[in-house]
N, C-alpha and C. Protein backbone atom coordinates (compact mmCIF):
# COMPACT_ATOMS: atom_id res chain seq x y z
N UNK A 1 0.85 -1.18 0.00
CA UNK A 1 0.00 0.00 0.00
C UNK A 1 0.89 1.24 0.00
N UNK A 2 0.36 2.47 -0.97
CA UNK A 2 1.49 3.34 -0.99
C UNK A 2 0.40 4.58 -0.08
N UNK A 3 1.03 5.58 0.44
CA UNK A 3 0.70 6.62 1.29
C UNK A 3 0.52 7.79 0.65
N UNK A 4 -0.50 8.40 0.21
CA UNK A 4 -0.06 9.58 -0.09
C UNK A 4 1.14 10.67 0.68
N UNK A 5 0.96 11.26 -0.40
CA UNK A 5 2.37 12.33 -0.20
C UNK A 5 1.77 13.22 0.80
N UNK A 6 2.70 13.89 2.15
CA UNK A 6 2.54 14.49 3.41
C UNK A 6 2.10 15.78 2.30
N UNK A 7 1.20 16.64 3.02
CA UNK A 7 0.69 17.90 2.30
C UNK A 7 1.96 19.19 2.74
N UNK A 8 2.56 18.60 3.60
CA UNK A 8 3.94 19.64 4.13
C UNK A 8 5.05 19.53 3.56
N UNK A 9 5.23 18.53 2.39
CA UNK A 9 6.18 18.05 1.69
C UNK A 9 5.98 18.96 0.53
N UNK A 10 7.45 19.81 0.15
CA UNK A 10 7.76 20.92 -0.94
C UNK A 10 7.66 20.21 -2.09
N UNK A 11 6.75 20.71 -2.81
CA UNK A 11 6.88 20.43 -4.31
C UNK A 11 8.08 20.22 -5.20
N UNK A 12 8.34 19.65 -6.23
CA UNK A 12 9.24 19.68 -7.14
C UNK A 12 9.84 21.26 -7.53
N UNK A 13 11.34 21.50 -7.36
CA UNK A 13 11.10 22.71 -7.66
C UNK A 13 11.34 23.35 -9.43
N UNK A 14 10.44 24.33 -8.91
CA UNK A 14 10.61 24.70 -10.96
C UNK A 14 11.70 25.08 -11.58
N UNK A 15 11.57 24.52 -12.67
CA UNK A 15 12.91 25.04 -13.63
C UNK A 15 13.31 26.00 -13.74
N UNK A 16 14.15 26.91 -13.48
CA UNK A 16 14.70 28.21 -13.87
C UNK A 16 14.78 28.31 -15.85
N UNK A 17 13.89 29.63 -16.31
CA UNK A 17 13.73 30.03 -17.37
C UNK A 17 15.34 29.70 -17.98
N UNK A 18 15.42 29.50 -19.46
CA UNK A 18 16.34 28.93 -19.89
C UNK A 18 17.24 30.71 -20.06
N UNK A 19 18.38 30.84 -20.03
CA UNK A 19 19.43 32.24 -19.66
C UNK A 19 19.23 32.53 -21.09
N UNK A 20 19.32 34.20 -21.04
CA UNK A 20 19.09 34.40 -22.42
C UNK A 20 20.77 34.95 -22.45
N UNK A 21 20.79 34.62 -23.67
CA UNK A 21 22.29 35.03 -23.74
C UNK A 21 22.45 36.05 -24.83
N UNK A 22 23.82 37.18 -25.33
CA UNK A 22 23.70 38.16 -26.37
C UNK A 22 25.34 38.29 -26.45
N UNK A 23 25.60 38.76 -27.66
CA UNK A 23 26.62 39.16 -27.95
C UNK A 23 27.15 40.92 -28.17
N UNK A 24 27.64 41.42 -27.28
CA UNK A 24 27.65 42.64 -27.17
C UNK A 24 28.94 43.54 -27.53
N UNK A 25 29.22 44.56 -27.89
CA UNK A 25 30.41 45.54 -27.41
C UNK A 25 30.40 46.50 -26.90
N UNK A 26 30.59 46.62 -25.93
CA UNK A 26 30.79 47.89 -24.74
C UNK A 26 31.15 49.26 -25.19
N UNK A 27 30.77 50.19 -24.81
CA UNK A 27 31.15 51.60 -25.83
C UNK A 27 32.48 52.13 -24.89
N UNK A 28 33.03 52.75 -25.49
CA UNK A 28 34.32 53.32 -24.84
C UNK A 28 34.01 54.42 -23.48
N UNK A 29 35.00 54.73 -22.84
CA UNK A 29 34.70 55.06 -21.22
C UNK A 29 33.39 56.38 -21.52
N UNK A 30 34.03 57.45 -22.11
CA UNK A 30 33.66 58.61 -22.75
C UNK A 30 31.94 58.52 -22.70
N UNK A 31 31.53 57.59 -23.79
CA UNK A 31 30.53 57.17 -24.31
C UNK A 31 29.44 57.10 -23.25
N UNK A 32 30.18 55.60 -22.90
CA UNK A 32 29.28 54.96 -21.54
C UNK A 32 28.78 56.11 -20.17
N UNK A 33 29.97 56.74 -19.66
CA UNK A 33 29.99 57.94 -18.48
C UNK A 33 28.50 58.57 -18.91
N UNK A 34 29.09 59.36 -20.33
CA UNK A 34 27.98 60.21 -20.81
C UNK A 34 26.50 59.60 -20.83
N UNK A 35 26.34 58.55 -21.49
CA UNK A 35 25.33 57.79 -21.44
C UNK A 35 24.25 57.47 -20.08
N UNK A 36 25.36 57.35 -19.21
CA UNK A 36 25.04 56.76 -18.03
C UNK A 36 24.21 58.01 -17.01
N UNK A 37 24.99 59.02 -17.22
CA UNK A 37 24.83 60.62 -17.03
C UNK A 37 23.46 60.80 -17.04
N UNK A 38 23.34 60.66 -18.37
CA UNK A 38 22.22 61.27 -19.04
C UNK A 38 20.75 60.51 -18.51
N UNK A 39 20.82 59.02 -18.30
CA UNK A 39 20.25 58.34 -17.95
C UNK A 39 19.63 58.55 -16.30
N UNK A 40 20.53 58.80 -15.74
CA UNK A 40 20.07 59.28 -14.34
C UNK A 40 19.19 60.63 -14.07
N UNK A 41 20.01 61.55 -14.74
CA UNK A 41 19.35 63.27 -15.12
C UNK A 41 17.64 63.18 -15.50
N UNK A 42 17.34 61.63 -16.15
CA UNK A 42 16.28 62.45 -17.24
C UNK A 42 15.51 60.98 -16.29
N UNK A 43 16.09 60.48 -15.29
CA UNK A 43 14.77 59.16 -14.44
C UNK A 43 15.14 57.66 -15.55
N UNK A 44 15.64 57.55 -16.73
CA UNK A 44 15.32 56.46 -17.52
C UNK A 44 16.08 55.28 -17.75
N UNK A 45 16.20 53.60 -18.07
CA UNK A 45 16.94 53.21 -18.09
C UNK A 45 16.89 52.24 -19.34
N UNK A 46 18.28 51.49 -19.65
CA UNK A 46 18.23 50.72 -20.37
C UNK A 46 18.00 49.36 -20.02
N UNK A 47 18.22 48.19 -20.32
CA UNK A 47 18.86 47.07 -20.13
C UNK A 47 20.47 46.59 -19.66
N UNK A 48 20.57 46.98 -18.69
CA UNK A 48 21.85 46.72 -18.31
C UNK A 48 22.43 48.14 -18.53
N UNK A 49 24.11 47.91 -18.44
CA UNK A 49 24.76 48.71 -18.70
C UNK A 49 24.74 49.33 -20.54
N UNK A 50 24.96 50.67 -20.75
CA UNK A 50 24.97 50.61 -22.15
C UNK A 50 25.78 49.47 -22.90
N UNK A 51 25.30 49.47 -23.86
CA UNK A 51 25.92 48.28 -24.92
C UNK A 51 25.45 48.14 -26.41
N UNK A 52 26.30 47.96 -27.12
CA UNK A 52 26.00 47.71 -28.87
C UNK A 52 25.40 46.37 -29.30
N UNK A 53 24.54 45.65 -29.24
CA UNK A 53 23.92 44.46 -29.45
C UNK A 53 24.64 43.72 -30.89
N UNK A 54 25.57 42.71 -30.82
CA UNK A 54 25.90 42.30 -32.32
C UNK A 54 24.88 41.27 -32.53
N UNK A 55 24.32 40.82 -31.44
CA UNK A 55 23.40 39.75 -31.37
C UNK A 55 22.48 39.78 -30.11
N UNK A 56 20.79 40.52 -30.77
CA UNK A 56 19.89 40.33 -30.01
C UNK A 56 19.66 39.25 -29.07
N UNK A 57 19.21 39.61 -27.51
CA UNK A 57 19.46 38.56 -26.66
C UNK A 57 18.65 36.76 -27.04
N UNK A 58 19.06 35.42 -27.01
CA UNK A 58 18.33 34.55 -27.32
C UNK A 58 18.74 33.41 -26.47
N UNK A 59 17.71 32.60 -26.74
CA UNK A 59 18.60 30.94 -26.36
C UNK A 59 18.78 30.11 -26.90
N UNK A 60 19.60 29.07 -26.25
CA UNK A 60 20.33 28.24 -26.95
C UNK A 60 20.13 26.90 -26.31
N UNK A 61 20.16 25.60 -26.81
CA UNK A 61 20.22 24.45 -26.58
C UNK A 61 22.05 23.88 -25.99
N UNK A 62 22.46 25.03 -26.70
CA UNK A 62 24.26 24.64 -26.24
C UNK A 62 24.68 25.30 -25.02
N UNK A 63 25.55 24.31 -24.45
CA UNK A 63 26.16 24.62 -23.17
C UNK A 63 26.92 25.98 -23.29
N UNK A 64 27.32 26.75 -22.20
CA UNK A 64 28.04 27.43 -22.65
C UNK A 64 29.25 27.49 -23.31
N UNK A 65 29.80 26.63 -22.53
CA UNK A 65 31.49 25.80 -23.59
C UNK A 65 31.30 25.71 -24.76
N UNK A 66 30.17 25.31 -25.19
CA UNK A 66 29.59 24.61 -26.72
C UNK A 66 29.68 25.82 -27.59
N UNK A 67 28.97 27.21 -26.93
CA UNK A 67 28.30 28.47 -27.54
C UNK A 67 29.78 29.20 -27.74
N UNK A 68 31.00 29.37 -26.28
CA UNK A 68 31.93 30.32 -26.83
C UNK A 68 32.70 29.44 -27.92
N UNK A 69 32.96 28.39 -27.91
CA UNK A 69 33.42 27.43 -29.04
C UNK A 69 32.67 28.17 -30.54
N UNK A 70 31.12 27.63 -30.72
CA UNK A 70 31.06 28.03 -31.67
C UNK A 70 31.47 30.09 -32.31
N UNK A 71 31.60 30.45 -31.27
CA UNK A 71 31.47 31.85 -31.68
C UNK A 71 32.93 32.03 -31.64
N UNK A 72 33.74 31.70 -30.85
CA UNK A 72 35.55 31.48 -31.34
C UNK A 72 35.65 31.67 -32.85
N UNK A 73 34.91 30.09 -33.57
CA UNK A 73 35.24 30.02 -34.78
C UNK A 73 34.53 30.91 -35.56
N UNK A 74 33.18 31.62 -35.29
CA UNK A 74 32.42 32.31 -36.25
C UNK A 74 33.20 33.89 -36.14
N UNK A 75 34.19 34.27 -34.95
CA UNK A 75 34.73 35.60 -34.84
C UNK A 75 36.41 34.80 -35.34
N UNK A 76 36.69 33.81 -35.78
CA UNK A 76 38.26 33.66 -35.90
C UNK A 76 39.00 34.95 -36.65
N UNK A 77 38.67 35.50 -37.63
CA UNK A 77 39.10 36.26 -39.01
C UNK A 77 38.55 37.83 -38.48
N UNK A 78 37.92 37.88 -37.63
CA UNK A 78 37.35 39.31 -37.23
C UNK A 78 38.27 40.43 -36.82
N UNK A 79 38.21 41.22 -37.39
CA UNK A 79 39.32 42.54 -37.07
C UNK A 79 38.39 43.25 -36.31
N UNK A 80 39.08 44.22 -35.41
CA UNK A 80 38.62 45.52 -35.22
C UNK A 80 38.18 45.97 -35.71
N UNK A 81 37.28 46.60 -35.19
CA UNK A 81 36.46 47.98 -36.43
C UNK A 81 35.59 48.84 -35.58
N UNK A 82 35.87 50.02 -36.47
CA UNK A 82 34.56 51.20 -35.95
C UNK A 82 33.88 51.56 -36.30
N UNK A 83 32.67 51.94 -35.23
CA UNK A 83 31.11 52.05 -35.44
C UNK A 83 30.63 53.59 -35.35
N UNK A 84 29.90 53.96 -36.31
CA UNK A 84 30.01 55.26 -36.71
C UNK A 84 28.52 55.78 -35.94
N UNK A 85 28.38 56.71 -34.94
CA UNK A 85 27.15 57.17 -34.31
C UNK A 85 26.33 57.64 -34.96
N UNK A 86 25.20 58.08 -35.36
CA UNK A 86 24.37 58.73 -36.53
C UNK A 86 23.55 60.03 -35.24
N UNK A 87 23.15 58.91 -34.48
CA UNK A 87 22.20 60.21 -33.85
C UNK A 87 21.13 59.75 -32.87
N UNK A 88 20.08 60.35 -32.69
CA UNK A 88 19.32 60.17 -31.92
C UNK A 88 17.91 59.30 -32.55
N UNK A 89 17.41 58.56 -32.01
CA UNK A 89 16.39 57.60 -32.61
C UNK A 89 14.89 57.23 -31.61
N UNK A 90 13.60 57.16 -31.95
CA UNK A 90 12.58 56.98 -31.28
C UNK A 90 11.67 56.02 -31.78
N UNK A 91 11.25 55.00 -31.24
CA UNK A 91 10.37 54.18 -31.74
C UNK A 91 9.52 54.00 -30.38
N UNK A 92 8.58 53.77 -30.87
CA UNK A 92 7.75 53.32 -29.58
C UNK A 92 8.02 52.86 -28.28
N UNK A 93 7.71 53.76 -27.31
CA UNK A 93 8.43 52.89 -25.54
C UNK A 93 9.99 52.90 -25.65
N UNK A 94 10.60 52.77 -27.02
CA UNK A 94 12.61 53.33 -26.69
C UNK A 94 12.96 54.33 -27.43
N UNK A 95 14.12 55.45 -26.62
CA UNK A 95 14.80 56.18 -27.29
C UNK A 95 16.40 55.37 -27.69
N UNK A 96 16.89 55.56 -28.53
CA UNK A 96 18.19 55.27 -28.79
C UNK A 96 19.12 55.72 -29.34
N UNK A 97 20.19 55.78 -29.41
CA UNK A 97 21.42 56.52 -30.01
C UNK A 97 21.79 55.18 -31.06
N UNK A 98 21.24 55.49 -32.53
CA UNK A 98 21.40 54.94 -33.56
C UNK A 98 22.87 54.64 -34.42
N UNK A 99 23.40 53.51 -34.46
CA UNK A 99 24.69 53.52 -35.12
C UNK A 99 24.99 53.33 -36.51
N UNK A 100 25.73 53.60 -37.19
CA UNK A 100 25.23 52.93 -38.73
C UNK A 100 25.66 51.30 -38.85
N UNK A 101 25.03 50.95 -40.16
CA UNK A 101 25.08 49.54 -40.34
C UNK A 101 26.02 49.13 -41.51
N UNK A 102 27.11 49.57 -41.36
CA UNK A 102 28.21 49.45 -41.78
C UNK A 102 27.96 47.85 -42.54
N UNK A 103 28.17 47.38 -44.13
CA UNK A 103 28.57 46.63 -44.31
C UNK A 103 29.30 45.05 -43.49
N UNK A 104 30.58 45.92 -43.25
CA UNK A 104 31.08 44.73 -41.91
C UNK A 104 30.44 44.57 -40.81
N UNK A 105 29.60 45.49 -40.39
CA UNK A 105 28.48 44.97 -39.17
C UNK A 105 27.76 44.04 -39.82
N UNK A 106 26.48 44.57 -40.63
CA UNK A 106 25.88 43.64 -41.25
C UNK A 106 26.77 42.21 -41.41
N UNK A 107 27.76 42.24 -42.08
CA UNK A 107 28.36 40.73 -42.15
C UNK A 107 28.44 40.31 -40.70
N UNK A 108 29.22 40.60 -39.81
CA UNK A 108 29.30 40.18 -38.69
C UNK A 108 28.16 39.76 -37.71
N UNK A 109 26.88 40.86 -37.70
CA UNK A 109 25.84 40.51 -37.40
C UNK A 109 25.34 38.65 -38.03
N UNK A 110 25.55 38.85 -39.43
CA UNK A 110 24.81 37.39 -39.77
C UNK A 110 25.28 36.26 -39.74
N UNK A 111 27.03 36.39 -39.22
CA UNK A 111 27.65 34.96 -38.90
C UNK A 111 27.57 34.81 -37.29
N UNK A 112 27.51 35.94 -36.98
CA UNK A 112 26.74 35.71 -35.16
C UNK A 112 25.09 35.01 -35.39
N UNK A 113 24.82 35.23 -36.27
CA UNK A 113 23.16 34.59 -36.10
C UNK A 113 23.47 33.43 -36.85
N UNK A 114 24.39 32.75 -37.64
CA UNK A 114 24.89 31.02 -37.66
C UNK A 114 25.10 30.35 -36.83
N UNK A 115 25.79 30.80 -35.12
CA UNK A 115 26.05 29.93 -34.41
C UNK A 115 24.60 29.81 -33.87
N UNK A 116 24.67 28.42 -34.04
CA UNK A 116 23.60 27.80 -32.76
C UNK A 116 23.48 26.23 -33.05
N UNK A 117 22.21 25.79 -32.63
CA UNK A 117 20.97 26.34 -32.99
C UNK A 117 20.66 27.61 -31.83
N UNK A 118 19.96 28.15 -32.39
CA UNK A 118 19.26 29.55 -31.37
C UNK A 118 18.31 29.86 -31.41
N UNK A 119 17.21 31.05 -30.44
CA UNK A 119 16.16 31.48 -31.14
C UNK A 119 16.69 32.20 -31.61
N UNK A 120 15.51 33.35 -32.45
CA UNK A 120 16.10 34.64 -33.11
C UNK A 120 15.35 35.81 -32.68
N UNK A 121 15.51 36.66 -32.49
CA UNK A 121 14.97 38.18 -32.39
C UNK A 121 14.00 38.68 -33.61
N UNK A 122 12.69 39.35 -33.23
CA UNK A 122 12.50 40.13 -34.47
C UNK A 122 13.53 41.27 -34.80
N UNK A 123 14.56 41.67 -33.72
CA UNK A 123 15.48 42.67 -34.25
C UNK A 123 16.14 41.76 -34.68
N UNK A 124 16.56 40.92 -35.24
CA UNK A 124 18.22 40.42 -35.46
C UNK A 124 17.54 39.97 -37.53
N UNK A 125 18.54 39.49 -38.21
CA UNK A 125 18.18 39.38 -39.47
C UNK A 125 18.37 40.77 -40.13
N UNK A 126 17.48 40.82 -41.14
CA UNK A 126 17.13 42.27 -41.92
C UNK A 126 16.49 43.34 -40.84
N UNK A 127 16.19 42.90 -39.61
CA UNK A 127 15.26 44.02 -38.49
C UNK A 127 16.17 44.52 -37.94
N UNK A 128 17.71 44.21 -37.99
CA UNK A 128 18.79 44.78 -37.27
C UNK A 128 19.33 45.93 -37.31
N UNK A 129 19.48 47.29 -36.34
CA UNK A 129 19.68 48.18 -36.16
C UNK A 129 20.71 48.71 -35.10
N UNK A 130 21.90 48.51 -35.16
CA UNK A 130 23.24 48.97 -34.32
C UNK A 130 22.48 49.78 -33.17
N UNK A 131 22.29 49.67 -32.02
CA UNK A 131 22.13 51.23 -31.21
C UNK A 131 22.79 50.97 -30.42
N UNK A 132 22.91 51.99 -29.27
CA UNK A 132 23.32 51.84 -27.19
C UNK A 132 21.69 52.42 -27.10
N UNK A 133 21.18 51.85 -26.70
CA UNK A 133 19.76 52.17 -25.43
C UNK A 133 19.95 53.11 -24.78
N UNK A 134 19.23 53.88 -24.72
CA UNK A 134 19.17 55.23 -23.65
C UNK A 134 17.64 54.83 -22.50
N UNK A 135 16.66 54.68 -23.19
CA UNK A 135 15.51 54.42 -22.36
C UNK A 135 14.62 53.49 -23.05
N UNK A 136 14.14 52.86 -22.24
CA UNK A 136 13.35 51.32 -22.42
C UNK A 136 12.46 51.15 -21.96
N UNK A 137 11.43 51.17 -22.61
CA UNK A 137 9.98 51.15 -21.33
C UNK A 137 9.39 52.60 -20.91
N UNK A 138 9.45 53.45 -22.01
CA UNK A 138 8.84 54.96 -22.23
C UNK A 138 7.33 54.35 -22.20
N UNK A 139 6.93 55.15 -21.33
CA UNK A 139 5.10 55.47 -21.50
C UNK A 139 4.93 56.53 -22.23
N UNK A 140 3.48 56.36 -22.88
CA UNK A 140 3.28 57.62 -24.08
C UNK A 140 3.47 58.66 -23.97
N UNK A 141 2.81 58.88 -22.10
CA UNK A 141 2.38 60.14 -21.86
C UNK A 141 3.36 60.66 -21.38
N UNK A 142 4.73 60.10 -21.73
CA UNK A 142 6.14 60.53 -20.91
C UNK A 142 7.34 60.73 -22.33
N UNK A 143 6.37 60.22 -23.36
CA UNK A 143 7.68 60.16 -24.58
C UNK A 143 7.76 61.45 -25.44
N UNK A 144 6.78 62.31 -25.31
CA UNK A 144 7.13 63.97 -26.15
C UNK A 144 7.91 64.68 -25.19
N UNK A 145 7.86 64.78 -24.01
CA UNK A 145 8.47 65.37 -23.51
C UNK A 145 10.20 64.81 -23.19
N UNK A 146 10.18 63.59 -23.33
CA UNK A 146 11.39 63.25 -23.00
C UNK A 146 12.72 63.17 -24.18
N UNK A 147 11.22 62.93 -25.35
CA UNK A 147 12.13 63.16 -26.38
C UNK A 147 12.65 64.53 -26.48
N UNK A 148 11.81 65.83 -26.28
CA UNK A 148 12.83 66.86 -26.43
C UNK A 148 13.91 66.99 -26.15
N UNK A 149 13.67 66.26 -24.34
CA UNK A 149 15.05 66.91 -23.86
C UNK A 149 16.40 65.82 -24.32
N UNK A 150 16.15 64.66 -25.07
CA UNK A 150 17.05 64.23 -25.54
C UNK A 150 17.80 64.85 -26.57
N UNK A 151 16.81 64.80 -27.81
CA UNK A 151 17.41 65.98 -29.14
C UNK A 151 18.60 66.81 -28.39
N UNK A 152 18.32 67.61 -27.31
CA UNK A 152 19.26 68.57 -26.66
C UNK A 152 20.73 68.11 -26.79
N UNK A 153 20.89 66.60 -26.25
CA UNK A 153 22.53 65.86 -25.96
C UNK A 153 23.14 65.81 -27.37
N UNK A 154 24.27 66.13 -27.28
CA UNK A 154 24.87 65.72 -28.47
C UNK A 154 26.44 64.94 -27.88
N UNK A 155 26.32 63.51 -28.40
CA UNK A 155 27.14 62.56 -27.86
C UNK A 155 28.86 63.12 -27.95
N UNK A 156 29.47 62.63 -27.25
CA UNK A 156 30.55 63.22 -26.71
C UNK A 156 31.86 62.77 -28.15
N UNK A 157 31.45 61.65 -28.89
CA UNK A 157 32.22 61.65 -30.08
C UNK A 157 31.14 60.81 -31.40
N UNK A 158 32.16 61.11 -32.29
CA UNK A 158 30.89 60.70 -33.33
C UNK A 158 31.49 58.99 -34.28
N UNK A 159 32.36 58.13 -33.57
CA UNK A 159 32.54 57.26 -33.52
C UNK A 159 33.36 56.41 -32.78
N UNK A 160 33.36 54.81 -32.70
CA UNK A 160 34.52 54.41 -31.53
C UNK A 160 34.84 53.26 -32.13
N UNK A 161 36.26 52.55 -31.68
CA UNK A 161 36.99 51.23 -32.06
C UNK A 161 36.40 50.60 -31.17
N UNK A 162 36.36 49.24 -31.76
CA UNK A 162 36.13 47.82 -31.38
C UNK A 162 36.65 47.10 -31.49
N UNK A 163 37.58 46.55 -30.02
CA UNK A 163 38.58 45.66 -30.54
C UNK A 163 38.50 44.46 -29.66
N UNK A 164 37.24 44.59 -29.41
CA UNK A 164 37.03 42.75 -28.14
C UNK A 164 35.12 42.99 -28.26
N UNK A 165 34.38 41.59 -28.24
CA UNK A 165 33.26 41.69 -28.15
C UNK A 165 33.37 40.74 -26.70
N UNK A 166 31.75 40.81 -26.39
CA UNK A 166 31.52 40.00 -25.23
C UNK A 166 30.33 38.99 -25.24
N UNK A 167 30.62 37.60 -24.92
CA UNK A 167 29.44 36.92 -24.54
C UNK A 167 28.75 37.00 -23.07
N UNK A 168 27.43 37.70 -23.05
CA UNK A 168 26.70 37.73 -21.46
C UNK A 168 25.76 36.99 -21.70
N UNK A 169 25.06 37.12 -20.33
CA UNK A 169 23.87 35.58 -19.82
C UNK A 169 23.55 36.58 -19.02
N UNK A 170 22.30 36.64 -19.33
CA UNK A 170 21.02 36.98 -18.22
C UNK A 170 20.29 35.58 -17.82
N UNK A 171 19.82 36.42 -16.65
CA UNK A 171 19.28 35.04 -15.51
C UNK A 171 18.59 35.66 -14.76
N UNK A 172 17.23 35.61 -14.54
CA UNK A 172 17.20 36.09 -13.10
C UNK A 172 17.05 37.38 -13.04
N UNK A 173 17.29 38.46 -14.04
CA UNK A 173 17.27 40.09 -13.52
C UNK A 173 18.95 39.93 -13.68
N UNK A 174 19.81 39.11 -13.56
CA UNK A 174 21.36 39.31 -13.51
C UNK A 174 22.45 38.90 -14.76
N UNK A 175 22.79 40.29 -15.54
CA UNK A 175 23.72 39.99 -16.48
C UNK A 175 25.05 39.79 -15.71
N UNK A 176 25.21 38.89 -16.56
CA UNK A 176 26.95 37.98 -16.12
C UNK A 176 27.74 38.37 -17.74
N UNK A 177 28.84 38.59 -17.63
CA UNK A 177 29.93 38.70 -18.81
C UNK A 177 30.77 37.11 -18.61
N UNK A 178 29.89 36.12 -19.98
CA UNK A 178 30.67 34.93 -19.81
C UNK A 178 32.35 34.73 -20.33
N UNK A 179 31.85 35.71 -21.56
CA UNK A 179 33.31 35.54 -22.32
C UNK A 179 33.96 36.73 -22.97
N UNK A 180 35.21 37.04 -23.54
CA UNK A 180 35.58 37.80 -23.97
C UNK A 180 36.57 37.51 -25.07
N UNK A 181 35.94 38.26 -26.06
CA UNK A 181 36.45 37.53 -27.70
C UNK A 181 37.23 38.74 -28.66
N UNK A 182 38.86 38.94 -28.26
CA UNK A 182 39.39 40.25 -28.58
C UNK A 182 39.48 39.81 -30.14
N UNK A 183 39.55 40.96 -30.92
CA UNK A 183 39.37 41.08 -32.13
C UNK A 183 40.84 41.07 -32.48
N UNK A 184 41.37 40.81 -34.08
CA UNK A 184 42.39 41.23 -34.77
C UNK A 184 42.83 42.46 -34.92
């Protein structure tokens, strides 16, 4: 005869959501300070610290060992390069500081979206758009006015080198920097 289970006995516990992971490059000190500045002054935030998205956040079926492996080989031949600022940008609920889409981004963007398997982003593909995030999660009745006072900033340079990208993992509310992949 079996007993049911004591009603004081803890359930199975649940799976932790699978980590979304992204491939990023950090903007130079200058950039970020300013960014960061600006962000406090005006109440608003991004996702994390500022950052250049080469690869919208997703998941993966591969371990992490598996993931910097594949992205080793998909960045082997990758040089340095710089990303040219354009300006100020607004779409619904985000403001952003728009970068251009340089050819070699575009390439680089689409051999970052080979490693996997992965999901994909509606930004990532042809929807892909270089920015750093300024504010995320604008309400309507907060976005004419905030956009003015953005127009106002004018970023502290009008492009920067890239000479290391980064693999992070969100979890939880907590970005982690797994890896670091210096460029040629």
């Amino acid at each position: 005869m079996t007993l049911p289970a004591s009603p004081t006995s803890d359930p199975a516990p649940a799976e932790a959501p699978a980590p979304l992971y992204s491939v990023v490059a950090w903007p130079p000190e200058a950039l970020d300070t300013w960014m960061r500045r600006i962000q406090v002054r005006l109440g608003v935030r991004g996702f994390g610290l500022p950052h250049l998205n080469l690869r919208a956040p997703f998941t993966t079926p591969l371990s992490a060992a598996e993931l910097v492996g594949g992205l080793r080989g998909a960045l082997q031949d990758q040089r340095a390069f710089d990303v040219r600022v354009k300006g100020w940008k607004q779409v619904p609920s985000v403001i952003f500081l728009e970068c251009e889409l340089s050819a070699g981004l575009r390439g680089l963007h689409d051999r970052l979206l080979e490693v996997g398997p992965s999901s994909r982003s509606p930004y990532d593909g042809a929807e892909y758009r270089p920015h750093l995030t300024l504010a995320l999660g604008v309400l309507p009745w907060a976005s004419e006015e905030l956009w003015e006072q953005v127009q106002r900033e004018v970023p502290p340079l009008g492009h920067f080198h890239v000479e290391a990208l980064s693999l992070t993992r969100e979890q939880r509310g907590e970005v982690q920097e797994l890896h670091t992949f210096p460029l040629g």
